[in-house]
Protein backbone atom coordinates (compact mmCIF):
# COMPACT_ATOMS: atom_id res chain seq x y z
CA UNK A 1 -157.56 164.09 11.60
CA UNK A 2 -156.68 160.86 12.80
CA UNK A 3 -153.64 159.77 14.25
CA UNK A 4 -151.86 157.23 11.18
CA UNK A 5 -150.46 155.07 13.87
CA UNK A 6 -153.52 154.34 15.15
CA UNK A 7 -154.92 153.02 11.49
CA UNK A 8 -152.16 151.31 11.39
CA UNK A 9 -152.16 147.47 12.30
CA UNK A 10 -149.32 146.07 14.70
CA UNK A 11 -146.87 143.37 14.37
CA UNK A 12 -149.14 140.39 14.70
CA UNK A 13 -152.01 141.72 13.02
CA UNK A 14 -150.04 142.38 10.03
CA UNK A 15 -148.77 138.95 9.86
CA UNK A 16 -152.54 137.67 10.30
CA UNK A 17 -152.94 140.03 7.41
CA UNK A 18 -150.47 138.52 5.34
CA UNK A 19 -151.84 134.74 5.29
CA UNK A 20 -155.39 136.24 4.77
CA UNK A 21 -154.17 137.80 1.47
CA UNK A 22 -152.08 134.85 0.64
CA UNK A 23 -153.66 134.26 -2.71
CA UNK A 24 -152.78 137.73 -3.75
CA UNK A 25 -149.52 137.85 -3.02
CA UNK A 26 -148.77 134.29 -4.79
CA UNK A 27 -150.99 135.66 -7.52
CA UNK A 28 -148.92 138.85 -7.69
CA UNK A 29 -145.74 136.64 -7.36
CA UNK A 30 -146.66 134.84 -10.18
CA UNK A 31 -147.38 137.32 -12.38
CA UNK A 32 -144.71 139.82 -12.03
CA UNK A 33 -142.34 136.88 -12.90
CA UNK A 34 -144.25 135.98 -15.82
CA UNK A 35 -144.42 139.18 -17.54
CA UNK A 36 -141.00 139.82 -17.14
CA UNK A 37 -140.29 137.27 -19.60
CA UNK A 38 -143.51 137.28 -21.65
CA UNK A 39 -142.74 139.10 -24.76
CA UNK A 40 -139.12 136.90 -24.89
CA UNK A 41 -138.62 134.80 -27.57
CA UNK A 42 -137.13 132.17 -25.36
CA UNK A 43 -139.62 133.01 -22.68
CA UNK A 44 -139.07 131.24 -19.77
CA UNK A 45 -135.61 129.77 -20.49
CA UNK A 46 -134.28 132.92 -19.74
CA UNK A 47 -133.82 132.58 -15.94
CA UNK A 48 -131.81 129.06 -16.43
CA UNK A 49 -130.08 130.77 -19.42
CA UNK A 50 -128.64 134.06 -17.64
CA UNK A 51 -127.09 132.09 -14.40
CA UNK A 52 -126.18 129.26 -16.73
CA UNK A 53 -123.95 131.43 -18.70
CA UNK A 54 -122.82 133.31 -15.72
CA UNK A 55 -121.26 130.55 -13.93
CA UNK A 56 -119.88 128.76 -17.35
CA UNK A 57 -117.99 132.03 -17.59
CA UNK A 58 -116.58 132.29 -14.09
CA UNK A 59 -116.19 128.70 -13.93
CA UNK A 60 -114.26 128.81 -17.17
CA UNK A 61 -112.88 131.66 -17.87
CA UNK A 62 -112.08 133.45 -14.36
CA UNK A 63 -110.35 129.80 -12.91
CA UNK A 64 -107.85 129.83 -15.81
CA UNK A 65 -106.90 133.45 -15.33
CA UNK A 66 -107.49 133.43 -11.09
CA UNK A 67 -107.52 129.91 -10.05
CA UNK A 68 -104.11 129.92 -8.13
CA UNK A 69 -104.94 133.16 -6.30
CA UNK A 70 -106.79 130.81 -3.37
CA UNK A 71 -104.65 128.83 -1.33
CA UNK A 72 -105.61 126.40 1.51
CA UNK A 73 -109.03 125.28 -0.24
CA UNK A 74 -110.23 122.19 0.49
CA UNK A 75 -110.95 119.77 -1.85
CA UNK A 76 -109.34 118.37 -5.03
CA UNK A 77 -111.18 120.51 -6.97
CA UNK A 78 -111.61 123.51 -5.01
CA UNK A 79 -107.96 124.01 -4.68
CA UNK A 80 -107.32 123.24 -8.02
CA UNK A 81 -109.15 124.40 -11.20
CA UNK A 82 -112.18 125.52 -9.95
CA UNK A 83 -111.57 127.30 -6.92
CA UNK A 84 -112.12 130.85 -7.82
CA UNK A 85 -114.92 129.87 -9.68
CA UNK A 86 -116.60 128.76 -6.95
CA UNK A 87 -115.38 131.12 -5.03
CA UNK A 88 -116.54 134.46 -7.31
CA UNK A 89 -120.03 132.32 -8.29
CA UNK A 90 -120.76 132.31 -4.80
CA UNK A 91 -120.14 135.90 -3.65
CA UNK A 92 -122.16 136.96 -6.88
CA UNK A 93 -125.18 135.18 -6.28
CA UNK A 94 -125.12 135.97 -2.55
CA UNK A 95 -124.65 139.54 -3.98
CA UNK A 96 -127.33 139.58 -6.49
CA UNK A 97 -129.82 138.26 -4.02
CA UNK A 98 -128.95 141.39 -1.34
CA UNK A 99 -128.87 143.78 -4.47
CA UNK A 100 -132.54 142.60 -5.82
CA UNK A 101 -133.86 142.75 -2.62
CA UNK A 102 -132.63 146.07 -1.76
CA UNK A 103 -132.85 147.99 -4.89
CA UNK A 104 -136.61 146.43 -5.55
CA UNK A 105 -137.43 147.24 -1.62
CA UNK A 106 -136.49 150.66 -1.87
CA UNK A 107 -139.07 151.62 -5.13
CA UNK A 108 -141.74 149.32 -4.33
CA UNK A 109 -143.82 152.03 -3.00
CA UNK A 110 -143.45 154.22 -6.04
CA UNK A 111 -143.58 151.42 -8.41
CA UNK A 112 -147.03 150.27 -7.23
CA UNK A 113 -148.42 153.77 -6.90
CA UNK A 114 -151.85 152.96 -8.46
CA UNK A 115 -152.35 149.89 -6.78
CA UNK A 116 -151.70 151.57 -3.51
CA UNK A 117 -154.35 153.84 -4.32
CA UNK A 118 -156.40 151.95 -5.46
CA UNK A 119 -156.93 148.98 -3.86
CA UNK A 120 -156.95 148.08 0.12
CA UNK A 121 -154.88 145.41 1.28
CA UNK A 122 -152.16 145.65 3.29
CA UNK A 123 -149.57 147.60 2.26
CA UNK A 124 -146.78 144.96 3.78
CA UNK A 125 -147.63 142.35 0.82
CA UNK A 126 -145.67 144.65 -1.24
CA UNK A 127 -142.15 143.87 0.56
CA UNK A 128 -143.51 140.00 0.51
CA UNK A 129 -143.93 140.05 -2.88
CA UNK A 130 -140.15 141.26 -3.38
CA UNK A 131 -139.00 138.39 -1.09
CA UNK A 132 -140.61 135.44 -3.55
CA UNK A 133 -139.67 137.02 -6.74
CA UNK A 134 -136.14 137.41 -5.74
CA UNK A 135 -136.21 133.94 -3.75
CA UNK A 136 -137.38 132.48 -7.41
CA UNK A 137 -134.57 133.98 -9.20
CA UNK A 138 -132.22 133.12 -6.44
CA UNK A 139 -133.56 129.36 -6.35
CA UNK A 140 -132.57 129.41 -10.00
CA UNK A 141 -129.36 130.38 -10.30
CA UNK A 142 -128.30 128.31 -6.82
CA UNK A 143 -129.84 125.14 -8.12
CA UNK A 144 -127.87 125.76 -11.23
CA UNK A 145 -124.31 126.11 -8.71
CA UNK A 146 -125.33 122.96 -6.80
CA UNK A 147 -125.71 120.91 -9.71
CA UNK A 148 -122.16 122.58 -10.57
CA UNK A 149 -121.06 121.98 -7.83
CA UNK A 150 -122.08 117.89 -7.92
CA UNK A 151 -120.56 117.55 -11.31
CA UNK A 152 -117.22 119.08 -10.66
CA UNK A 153 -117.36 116.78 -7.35
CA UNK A 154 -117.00 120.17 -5.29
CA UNK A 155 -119.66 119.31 -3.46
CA UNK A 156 -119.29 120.85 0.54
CA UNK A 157 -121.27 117.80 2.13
CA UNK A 158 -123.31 117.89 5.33
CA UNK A 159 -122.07 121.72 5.82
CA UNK A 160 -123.89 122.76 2.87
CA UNK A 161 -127.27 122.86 4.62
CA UNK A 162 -125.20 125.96 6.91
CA UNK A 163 -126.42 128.25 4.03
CA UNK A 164 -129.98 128.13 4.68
CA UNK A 165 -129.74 130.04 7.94
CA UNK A 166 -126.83 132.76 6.54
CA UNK A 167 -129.59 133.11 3.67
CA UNK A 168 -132.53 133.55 6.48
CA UNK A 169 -130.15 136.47 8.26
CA UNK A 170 -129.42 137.71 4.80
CA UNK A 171 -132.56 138.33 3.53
CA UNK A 172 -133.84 139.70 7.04
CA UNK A 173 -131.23 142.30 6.88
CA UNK A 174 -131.96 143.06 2.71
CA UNK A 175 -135.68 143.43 3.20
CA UNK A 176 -134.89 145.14 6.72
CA UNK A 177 -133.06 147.76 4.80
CA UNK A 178 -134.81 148.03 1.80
CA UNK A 179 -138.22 148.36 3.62
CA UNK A 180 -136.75 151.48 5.74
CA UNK A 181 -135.43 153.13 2.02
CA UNK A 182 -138.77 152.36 0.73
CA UNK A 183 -140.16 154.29 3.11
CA UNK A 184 -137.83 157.40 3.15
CA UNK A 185 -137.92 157.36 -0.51
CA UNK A 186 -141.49 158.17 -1.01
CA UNK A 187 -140.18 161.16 0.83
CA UNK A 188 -136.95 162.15 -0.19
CA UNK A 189 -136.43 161.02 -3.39
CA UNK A 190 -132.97 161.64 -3.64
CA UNK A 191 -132.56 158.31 -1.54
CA UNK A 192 -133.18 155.89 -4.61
CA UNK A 193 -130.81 157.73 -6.82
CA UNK A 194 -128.11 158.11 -3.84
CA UNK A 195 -128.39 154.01 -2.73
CA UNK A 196 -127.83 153.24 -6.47
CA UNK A 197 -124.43 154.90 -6.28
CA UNK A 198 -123.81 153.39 -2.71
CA UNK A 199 -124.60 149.82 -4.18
CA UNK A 200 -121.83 150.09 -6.55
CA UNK A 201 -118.88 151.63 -3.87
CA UNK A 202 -120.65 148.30 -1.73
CA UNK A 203 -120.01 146.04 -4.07
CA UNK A 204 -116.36 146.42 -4.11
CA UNK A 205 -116.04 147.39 -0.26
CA UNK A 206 -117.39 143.30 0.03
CA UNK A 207 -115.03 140.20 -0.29
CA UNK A 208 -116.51 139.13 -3.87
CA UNK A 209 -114.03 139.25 -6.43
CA UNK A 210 -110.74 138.86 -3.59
CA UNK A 211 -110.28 137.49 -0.54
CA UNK A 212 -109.42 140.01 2.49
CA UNK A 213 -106.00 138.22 2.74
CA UNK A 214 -104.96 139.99 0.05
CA UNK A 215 -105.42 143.64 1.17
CA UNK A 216 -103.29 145.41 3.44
CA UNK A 217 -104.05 146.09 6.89
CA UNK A 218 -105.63 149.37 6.69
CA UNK A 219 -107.78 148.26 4.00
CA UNK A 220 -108.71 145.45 5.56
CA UNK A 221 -109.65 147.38 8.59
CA UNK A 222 -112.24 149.15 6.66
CA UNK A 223 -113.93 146.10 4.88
CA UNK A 224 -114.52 144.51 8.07
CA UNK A 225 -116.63 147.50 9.17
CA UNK A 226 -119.36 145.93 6.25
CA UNK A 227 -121.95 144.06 7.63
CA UNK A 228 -121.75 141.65 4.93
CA UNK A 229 -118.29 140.77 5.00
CA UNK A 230 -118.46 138.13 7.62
CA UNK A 231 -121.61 137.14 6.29
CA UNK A 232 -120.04 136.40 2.46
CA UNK A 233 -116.69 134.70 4.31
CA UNK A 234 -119.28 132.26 6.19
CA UNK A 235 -121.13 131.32 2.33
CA UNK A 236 -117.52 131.00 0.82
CA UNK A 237 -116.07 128.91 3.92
CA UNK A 238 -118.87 126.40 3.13
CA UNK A 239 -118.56 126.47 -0.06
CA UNK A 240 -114.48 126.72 -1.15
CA UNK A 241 -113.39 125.40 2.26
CA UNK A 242 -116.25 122.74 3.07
CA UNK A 243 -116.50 124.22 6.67
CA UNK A 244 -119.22 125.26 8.99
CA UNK A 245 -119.18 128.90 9.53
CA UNK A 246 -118.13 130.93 12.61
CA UNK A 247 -121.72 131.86 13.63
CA UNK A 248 -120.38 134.39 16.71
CA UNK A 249 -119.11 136.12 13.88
CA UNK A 250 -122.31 137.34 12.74
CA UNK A 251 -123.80 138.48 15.55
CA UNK A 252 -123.30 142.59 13.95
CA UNK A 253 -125.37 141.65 11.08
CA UNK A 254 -127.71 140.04 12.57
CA UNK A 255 -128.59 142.61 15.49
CA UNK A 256 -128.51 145.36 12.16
CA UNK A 257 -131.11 143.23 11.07
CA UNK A 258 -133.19 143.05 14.09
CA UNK A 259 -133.12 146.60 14.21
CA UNK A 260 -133.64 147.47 10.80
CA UNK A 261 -136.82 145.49 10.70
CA UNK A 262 -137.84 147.08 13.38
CA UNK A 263 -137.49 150.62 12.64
CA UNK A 264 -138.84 149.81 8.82
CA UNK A 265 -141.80 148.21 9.69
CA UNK A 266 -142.27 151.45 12.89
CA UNK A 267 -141.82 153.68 10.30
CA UNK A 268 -143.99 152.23 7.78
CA UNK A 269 -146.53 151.72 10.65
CA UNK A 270 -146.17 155.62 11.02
CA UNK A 271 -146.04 157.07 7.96
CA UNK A 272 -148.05 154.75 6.14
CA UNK A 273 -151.25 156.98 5.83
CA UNK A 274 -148.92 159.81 4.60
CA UNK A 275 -147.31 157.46 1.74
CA UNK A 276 -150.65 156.79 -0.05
CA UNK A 277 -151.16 160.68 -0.01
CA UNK A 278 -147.46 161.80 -1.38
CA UNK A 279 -147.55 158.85 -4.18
């Protein structure tokens, strides 16, 4: 029998592999988000329509009720009405970007079962694939904040293009993560069921709905053990505060995510023979 490491392409072949099969993946892209919305009414108005009602709510509804709970933001607006608003809209879509990529990560194995067994291309398009369609959703909802953000005259200036590296480390730690799950879950399938549970004690061990000023010490001792803590404070700095984040804060998730990409993609590597078999 041979030796699945040895079938298995390394790092730079893979990446070769990935631009040869570029069509699929954009083709797969494209039509994973199109039949999520085909048999809709409203079609594809539903992506603008779902983050346009979730920020009219927070921006609305949460500032009224929460809006004096942030002191020291900058801005006219941002320490006025709206700066909960932005302050929860931001956490949330950082949030929903991590959760997508994770939770979709961690069954794309099982989910494309057939085509894994059926077809041969390589097996790291799947994770790809996960990247755009959450990137599209993302780019959605985030154009819809910025143009928020504009109208409301909230906007954080020259520090706003800070976000697109704190989105680079984020996804490289989400699809880091959710690329080592995938791979234990085709094993163990207790891991899908038990990260679902974990996602939701996450959720509220992360700085989304308060700000760690507010807890006491010992909490706060515990939340800053989350790798994503520091990461959400940098997005919300930018954002509430209009300033540049403390990048030498981020240097735990960042080194998780080094490490989780490279024990997902060894383990794949490894075990990737022995997934096709088991699905």
């Amino acid at each position: 029998m041979l030796n699945n490491q040895s079938r298995s392409p390394g790092l730079f072949a893979s990446i070769a592999s990935l631009w040869q099969y570029r069509a699929f993946i954009l083709g797969s892209t494209k039509r994973e988000f199109q039949t999520k919305y085909k048999n809709s009414l409203l079609g594809f108005a539903w992506p603008i329509i779902n983050p346009l009602a979730l920020i009219l709510v927070y921006a609305l509804v949460f500032s009224k009720v929460m809006g004096a709970r942030l002191p020291g933001a900058a801005g006219e607006g941002s320490s006025g009405l709206y700066s909960y608003s932005i302050y929860l809209c931001i956490g949330v879509i950082v949030w929903t970007l991590f959760s997508e990529l994770t939770s979709r990560a961690q069954v794309v194995f099982l989910e494309n079962a057939n085509l894994l067994k059926k077809l041969n291309f390589p097996r790291l398009c799947l994770p790809v694939i996960v990247i755009l369609n959450a990137g599209l959703n993302f780019i959605i909802i985030f154009s819809l904040f910025t143009l928020f953000l504009l109208v409301t005259d909230n906007f954080p200036g020259y520090c706003f293009f800070a976000a697109i590296p704190l989105l680079v480390i984020l996804i490289a730690f989400s699809i880091g993560l959710g690329m080592t799950l995938g791979v234990l879950n085709v094993f163990f399938r207790d891991i899908g069921y038990f990260y679902s549970v974990a996602l939701q004690f996450w959720f509220w061990l992360t700085p989304i709905v308060y700000s760690t000023n507010i807890l006491p010490e010992k909490i706060r001792f515990l939340v800053s053990f989350n790798p994503l803590t520091n990461l959400l404070v940098a997005f919300q700095g930018i954002f509430v505060n209009h300033q540049m984040p403390d990048w030498s804060s981020l240097w735990f998730i960042c080194v998780l995510a080094v490490l989780l990409n490279i024990n997902g993609f060894r383990l794949f590597r490894k075990r990737s023979g022995e997934m096709v078999d088991l699905l």
